[in-house]
N, C-alpha and C. Protein backbone atom coordinates (compact mmCIF):
# COMPACT_ATOMS: atom_id res chain seq x y z
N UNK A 1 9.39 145.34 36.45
CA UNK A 1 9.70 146.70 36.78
C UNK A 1 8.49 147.57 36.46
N UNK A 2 8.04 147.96 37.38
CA UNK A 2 6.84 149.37 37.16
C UNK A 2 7.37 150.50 36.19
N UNK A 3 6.15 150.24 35.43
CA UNK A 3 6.54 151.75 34.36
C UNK A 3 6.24 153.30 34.87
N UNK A 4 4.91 152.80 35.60
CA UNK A 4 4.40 154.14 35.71
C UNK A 4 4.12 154.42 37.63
N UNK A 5 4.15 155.61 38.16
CA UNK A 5 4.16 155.97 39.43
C UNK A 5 2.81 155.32 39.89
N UNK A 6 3.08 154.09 40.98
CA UNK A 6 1.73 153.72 41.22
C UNK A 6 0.60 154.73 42.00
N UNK A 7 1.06 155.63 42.99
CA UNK A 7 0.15 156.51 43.08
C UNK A 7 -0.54 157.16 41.27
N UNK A 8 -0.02 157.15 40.84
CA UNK A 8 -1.18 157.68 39.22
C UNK A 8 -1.36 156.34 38.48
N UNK A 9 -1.10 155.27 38.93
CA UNK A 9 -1.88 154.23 38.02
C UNK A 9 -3.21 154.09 37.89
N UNK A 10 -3.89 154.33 38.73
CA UNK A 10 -5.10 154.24 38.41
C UNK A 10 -5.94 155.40 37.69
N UNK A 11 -5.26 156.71 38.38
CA UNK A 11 -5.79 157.74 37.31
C UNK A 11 -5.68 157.91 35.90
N UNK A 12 -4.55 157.11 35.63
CA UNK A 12 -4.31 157.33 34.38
C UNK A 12 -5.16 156.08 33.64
N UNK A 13 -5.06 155.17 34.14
CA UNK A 13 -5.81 153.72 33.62
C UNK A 13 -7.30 154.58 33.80
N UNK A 14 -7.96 155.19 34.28
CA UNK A 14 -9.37 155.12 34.12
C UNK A 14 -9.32 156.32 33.13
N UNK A 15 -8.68 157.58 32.90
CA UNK A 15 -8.36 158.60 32.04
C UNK A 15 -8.25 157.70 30.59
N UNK A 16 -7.28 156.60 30.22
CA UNK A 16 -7.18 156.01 29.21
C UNK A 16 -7.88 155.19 28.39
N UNK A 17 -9.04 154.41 29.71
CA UNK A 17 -10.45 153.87 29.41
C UNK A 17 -11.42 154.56 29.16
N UNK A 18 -11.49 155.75 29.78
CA UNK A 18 -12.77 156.71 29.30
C UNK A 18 -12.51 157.28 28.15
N UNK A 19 -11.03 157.96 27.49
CA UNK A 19 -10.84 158.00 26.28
C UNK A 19 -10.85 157.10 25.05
N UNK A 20 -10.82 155.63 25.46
CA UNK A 20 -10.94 154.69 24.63
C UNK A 20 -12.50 154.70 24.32
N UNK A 21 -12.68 154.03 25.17
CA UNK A 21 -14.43 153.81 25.36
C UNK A 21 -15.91 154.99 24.90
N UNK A 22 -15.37 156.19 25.67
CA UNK A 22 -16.29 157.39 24.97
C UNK A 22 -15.80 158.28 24.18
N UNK A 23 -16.75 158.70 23.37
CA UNK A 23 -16.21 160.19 22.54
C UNK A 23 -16.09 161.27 23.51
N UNK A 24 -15.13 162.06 23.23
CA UNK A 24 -14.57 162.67 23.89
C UNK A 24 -14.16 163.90 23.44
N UNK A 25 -14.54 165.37 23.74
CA UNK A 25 -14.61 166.74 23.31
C UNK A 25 -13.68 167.31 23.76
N UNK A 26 -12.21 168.51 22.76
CA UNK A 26 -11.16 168.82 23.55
C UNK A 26 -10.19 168.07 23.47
N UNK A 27 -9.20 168.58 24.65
CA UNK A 27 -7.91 167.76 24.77
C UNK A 27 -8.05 166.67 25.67
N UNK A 28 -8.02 165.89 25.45
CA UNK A 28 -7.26 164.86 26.58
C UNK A 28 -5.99 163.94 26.42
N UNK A 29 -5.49 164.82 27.64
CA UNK A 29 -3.44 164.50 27.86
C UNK A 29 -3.58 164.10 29.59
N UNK A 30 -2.60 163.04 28.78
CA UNK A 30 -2.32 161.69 30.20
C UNK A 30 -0.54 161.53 29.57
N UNK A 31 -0.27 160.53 30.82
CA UNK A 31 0.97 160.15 30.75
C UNK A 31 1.27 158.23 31.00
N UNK A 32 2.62 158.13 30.79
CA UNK A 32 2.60 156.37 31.42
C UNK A 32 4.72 157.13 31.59
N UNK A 33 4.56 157.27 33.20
CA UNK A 33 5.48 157.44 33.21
C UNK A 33 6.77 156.45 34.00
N UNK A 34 7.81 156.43 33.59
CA UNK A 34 8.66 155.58 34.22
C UNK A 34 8.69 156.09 36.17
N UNK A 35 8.55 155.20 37.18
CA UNK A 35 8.63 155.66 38.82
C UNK A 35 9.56 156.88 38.99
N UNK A 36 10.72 157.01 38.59
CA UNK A 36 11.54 158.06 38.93
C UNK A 36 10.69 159.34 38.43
N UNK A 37 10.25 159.56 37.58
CA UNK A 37 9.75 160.83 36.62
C UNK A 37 8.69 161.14 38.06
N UNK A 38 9.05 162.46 38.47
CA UNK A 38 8.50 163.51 39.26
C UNK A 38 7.01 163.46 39.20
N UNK A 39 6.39 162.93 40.17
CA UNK A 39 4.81 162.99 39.95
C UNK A 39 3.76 164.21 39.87
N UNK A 40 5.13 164.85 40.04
CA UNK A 40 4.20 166.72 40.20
C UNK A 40 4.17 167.03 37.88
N UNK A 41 5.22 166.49 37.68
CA UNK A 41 5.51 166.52 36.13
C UNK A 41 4.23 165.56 35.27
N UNK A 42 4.00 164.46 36.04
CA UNK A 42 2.85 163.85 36.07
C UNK A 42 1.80 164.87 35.75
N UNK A 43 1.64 165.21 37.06
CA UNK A 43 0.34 165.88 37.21
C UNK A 43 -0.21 167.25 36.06
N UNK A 44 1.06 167.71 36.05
CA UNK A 44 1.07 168.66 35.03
C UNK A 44 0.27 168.34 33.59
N UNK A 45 0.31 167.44 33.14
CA UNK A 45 0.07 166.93 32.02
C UNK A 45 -1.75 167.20 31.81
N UNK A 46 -2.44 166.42 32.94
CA UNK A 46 -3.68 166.87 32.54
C UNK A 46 -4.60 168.30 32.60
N UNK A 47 -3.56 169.12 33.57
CA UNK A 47 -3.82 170.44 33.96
C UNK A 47 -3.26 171.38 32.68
N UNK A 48 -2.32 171.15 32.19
CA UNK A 48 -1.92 171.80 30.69
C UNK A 48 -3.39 171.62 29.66
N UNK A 49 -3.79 170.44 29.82
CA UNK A 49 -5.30 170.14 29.01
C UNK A 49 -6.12 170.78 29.28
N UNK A 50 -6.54 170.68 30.39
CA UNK A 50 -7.76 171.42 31.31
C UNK A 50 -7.51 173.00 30.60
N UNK A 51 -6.36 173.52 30.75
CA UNK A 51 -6.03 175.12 30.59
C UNK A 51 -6.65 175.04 28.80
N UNK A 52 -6.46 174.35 27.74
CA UNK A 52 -6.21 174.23 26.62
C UNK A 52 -7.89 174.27 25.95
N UNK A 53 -8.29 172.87 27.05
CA UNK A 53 -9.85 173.19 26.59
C UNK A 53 -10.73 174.19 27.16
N UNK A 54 -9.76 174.85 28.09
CA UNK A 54 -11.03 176.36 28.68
C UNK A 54 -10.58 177.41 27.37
N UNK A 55 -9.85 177.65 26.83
CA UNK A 55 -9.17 178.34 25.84
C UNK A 55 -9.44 178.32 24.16
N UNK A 56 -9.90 176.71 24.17
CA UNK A 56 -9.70 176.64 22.40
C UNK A 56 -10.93 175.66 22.27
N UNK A 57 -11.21 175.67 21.17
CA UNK A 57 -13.09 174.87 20.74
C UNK A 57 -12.85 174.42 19.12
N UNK A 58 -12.59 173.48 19.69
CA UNK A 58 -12.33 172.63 17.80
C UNK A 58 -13.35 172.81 17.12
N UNK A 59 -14.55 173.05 17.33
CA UNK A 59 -15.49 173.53 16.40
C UNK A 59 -14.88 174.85 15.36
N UNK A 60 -14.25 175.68 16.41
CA UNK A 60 -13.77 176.71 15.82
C UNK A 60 -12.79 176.48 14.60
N UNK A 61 -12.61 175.50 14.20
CA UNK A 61 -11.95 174.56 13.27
C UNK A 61 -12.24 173.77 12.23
N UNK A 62 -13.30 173.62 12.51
CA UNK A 62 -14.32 172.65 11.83
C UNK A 62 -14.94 171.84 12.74
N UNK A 63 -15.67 170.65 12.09
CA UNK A 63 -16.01 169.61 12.49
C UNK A 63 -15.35 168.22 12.18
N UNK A 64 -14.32 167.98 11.90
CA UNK A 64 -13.85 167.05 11.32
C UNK A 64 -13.09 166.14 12.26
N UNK A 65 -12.66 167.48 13.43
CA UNK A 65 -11.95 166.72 14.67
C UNK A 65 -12.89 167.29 15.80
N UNK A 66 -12.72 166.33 16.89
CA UNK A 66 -13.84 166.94 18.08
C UNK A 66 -12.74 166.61 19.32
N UNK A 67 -11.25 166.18 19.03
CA UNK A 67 -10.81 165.73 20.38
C UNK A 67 -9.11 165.14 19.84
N UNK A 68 -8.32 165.66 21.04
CA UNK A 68 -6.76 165.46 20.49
C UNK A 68 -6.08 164.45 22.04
N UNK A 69 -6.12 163.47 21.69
CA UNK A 69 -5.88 162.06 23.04
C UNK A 69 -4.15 162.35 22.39
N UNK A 70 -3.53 162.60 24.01
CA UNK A 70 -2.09 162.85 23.72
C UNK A 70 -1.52 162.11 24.91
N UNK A 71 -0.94 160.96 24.75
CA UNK A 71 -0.03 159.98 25.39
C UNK A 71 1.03 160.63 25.42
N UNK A 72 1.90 160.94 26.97
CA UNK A 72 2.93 161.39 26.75
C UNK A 72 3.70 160.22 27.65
N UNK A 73 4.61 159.52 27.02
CA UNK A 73 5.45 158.26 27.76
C UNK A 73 6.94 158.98 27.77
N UNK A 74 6.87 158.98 29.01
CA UNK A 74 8.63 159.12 30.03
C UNK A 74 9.60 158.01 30.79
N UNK A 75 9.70 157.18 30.03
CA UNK A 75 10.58 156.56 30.08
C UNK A 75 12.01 156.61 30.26
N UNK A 76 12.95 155.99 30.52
CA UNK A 76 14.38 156.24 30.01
C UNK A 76 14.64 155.58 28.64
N UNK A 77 15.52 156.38 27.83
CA UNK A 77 15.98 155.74 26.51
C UNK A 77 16.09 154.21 26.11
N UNK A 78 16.47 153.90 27.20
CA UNK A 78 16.83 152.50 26.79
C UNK A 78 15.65 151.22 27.00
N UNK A 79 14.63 152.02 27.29
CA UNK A 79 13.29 151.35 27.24
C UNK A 79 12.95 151.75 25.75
N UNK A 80 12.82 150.98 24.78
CA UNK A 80 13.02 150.84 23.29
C UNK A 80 11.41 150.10 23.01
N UNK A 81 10.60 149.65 23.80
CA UNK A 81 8.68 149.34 23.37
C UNK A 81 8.21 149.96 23.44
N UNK A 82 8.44 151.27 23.43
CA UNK A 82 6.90 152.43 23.22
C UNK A 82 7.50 152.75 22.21
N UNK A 83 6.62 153.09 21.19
CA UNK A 83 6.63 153.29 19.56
C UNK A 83 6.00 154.76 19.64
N UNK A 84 6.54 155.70 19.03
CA UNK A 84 5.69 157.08 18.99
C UNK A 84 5.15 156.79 17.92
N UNK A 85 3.52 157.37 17.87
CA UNK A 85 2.88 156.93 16.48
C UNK A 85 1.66 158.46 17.02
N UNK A 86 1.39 159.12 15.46
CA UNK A 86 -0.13 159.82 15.72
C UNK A 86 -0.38 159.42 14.68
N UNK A 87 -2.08 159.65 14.64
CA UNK A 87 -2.76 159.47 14.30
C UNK A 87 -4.01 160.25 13.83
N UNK A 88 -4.70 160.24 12.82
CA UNK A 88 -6.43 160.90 12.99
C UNK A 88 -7.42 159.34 12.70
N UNK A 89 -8.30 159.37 13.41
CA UNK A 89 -9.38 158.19 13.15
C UNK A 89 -10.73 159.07 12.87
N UNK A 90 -11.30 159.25 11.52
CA UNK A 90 -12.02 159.66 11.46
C UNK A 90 -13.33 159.37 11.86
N UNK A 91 -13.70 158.23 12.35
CA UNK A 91 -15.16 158.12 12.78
C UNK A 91 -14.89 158.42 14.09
N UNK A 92 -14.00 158.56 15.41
CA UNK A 92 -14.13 158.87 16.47
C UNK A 92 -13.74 160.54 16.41
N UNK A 93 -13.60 160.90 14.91
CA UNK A 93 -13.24 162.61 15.10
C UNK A 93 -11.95 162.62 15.89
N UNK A 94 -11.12 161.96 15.95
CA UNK A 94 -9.83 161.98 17.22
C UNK A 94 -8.73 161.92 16.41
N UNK A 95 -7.55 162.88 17.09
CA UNK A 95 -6.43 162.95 17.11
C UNK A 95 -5.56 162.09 17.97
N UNK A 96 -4.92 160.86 17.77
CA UNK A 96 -4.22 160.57 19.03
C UNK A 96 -2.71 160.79 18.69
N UNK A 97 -2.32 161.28 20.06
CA UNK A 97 -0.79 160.63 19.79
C UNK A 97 -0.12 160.04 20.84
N UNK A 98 1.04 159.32 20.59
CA UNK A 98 1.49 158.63 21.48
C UNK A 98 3.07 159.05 21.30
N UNK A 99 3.69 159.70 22.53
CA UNK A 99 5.30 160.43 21.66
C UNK A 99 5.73 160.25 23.42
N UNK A 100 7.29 159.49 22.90
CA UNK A 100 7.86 159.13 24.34
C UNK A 100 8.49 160.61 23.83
N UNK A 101 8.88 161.14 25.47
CA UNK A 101 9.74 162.22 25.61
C UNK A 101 10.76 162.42 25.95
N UNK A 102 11.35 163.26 25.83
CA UNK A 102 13.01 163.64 26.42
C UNK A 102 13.52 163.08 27.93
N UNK A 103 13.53 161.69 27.89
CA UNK A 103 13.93 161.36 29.39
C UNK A 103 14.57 162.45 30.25
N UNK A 104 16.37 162.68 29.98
CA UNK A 104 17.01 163.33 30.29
C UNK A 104 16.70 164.63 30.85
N UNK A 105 15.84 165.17 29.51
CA UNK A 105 15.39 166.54 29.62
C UNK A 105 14.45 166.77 31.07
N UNK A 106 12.97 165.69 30.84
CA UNK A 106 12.32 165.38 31.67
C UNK A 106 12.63 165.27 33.29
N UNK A 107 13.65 165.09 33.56
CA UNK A 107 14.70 164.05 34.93
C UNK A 107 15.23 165.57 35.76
N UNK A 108 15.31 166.22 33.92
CA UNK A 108 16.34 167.90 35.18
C UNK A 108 15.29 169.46 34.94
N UNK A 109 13.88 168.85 34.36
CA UNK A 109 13.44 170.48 33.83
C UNK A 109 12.45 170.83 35.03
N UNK A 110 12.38 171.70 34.93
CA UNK A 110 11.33 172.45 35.91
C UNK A 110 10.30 172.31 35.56
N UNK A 111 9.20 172.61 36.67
CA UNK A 111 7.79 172.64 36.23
C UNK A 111 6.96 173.91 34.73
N UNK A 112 7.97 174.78 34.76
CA UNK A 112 7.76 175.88 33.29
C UNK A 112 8.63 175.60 32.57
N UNK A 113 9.60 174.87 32.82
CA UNK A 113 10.14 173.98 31.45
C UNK A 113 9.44 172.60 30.47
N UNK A 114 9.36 172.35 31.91
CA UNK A 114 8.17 170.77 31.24
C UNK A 114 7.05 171.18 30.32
N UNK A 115 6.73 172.25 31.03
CA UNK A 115 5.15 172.87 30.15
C UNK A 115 5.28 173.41 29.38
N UNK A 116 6.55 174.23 29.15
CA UNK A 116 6.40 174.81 27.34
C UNK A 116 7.44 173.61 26.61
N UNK A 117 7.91 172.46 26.96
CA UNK A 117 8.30 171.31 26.39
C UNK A 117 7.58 170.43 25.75
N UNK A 118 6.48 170.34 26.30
CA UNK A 118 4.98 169.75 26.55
C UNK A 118 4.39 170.49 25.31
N UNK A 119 3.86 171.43 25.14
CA UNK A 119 3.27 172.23 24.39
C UNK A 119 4.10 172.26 23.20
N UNK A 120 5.64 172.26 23.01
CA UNK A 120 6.23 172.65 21.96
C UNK A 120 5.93 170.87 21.56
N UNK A 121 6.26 169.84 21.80
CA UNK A 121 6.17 168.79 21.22
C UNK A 121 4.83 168.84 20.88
N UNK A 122 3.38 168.87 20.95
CA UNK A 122 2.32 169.06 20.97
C UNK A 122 1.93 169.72 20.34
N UNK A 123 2.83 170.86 19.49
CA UNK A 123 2.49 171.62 18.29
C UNK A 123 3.26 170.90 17.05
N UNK A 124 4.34 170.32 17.98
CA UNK A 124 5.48 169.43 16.78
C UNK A 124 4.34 168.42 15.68
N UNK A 125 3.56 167.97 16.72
CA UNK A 125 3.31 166.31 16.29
C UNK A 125 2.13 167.20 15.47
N UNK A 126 0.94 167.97 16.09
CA UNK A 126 0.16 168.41 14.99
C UNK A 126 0.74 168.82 13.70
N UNK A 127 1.51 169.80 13.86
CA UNK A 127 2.44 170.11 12.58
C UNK A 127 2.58 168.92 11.65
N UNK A 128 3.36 168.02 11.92
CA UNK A 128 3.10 166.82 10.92
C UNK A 128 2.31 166.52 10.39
N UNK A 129 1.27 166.18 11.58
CA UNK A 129 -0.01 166.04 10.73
C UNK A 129 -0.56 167.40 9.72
N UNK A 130 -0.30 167.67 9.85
CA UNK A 130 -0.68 168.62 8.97
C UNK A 130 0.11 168.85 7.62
N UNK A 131 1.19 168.62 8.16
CA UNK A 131 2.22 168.47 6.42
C UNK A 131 1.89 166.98 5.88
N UNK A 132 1.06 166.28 6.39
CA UNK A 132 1.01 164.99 5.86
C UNK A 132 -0.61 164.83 5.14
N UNK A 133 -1.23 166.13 5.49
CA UNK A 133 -2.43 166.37 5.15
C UNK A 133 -3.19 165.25 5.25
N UNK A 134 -3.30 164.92 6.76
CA UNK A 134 -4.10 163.64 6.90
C UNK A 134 -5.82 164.10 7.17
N UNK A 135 -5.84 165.51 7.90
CA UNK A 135 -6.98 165.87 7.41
C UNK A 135 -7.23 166.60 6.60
N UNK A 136 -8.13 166.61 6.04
CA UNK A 136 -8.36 167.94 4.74
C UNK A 136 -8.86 168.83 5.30
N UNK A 137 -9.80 168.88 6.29
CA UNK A 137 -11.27 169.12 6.10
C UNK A 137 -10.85 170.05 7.54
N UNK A 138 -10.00 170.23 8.36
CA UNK A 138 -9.83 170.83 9.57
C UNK A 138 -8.95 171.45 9.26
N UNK A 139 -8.66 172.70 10.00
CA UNK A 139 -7.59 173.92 10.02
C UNK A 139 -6.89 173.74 11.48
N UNK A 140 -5.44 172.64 11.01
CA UNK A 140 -4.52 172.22 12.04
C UNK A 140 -4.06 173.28 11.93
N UNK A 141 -3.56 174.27 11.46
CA UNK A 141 -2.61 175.17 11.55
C UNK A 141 -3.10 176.53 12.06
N UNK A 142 -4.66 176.61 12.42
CA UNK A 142 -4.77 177.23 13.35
C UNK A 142 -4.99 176.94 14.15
N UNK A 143 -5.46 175.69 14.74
CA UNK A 143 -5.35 174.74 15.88
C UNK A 143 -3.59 175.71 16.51
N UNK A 144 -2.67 175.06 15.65
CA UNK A 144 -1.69 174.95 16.61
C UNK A 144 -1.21 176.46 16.92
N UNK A 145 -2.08 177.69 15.98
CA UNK A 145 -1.59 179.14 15.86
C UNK A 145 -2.33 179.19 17.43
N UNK A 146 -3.62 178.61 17.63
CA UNK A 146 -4.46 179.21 18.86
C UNK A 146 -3.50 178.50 20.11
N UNK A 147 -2.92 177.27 20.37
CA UNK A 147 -1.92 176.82 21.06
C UNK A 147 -1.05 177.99 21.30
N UNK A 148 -0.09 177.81 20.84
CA UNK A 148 0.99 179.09 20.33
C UNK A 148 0.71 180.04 21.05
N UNK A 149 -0.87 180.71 20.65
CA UNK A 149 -0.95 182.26 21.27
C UNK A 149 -1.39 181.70 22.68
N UNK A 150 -2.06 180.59 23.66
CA UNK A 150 -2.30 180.63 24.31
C UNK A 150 -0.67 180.45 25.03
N UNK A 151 0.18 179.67 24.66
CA UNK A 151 1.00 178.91 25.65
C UNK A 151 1.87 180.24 26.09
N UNK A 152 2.45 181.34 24.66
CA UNK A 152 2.50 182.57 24.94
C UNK A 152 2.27 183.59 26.31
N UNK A 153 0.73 183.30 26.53
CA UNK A 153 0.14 183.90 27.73
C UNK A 153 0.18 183.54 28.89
N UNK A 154 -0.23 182.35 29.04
CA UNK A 154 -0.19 180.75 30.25
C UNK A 154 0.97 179.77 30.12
N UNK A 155 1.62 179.79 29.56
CA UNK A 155 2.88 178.15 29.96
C UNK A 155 4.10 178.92 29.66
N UNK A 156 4.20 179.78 29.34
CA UNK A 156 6.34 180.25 29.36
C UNK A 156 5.86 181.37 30.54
């Protein structure tokens, strides 16, 4: 059974290799979505990024992070092998995360629902990290204040 919409398999497979492979400045948000999941909801995902890194400069933060790799997997529930996990790796300066989402939610929301859904999970998962004080040395919590005020302006 195909997980993900084969029209975006390949975009996303070369999006996921260039984030593996190079360092990488900013956001970069991709998806691995189950065929039914709306390919326009797809698409959304890297254009929410695009908006994020014209807007916000992790320098402005420090130097400790240079880049936030955000896997968003849409699956249905009962697909139980994708593991949500984040992360910081400090020698690549990277944030990753990997967070399956609200099937259901996903299946009936609109395109300005998805995106401040998107964004609110995306401040969720930094937040953790940040109560888990996995970095010291970076200011997640204005990371996610500059989110916040942008999504404010651009995504609701």
């Amino acid at each position: 059974m195909p997980l993900i919409c084969l029209k975006t398999f390949i975009g996303i497979f070369e999006t996921m290799q260039t984030a593996i492979a190079t360092p990488h400045r900013g956001f970069l948000l991709t998806s691995a979505a189950w065929k039914e999941v709306p390919e326009s909801l797809c698409q959304e995902i890297p254009k929410i990024g695009e908006q994020l890194n014209q807007a916000i400069k992790f320098q402005d933060f420090s130097d400790a992070v240079s880049s936030v790799l955000f896997i968003a997997v849409m699956v249905p529930a009962s697909h139980d092998d994708h593991r949500n996990d984040y992360r910081y790796n400090p020698k690549k300066k990277q944030i990753k995360i990997v967070q399956k989402l609200d099937y259901d939610f996903v299946m009936t929301a609109s395109v300005a629902q998805f995106r401040a859904y998107f964004i609110e999970v995306l401040m969720t998962k930094l937040k953790q990290l940040h109560k888990q004080k996995a970095i010291s040395d970076f200011d997640i919590a204005g990371l996610v204040d500059a989110i916040w005020a942008l999504s404010e302006r651009v995504f609701h």
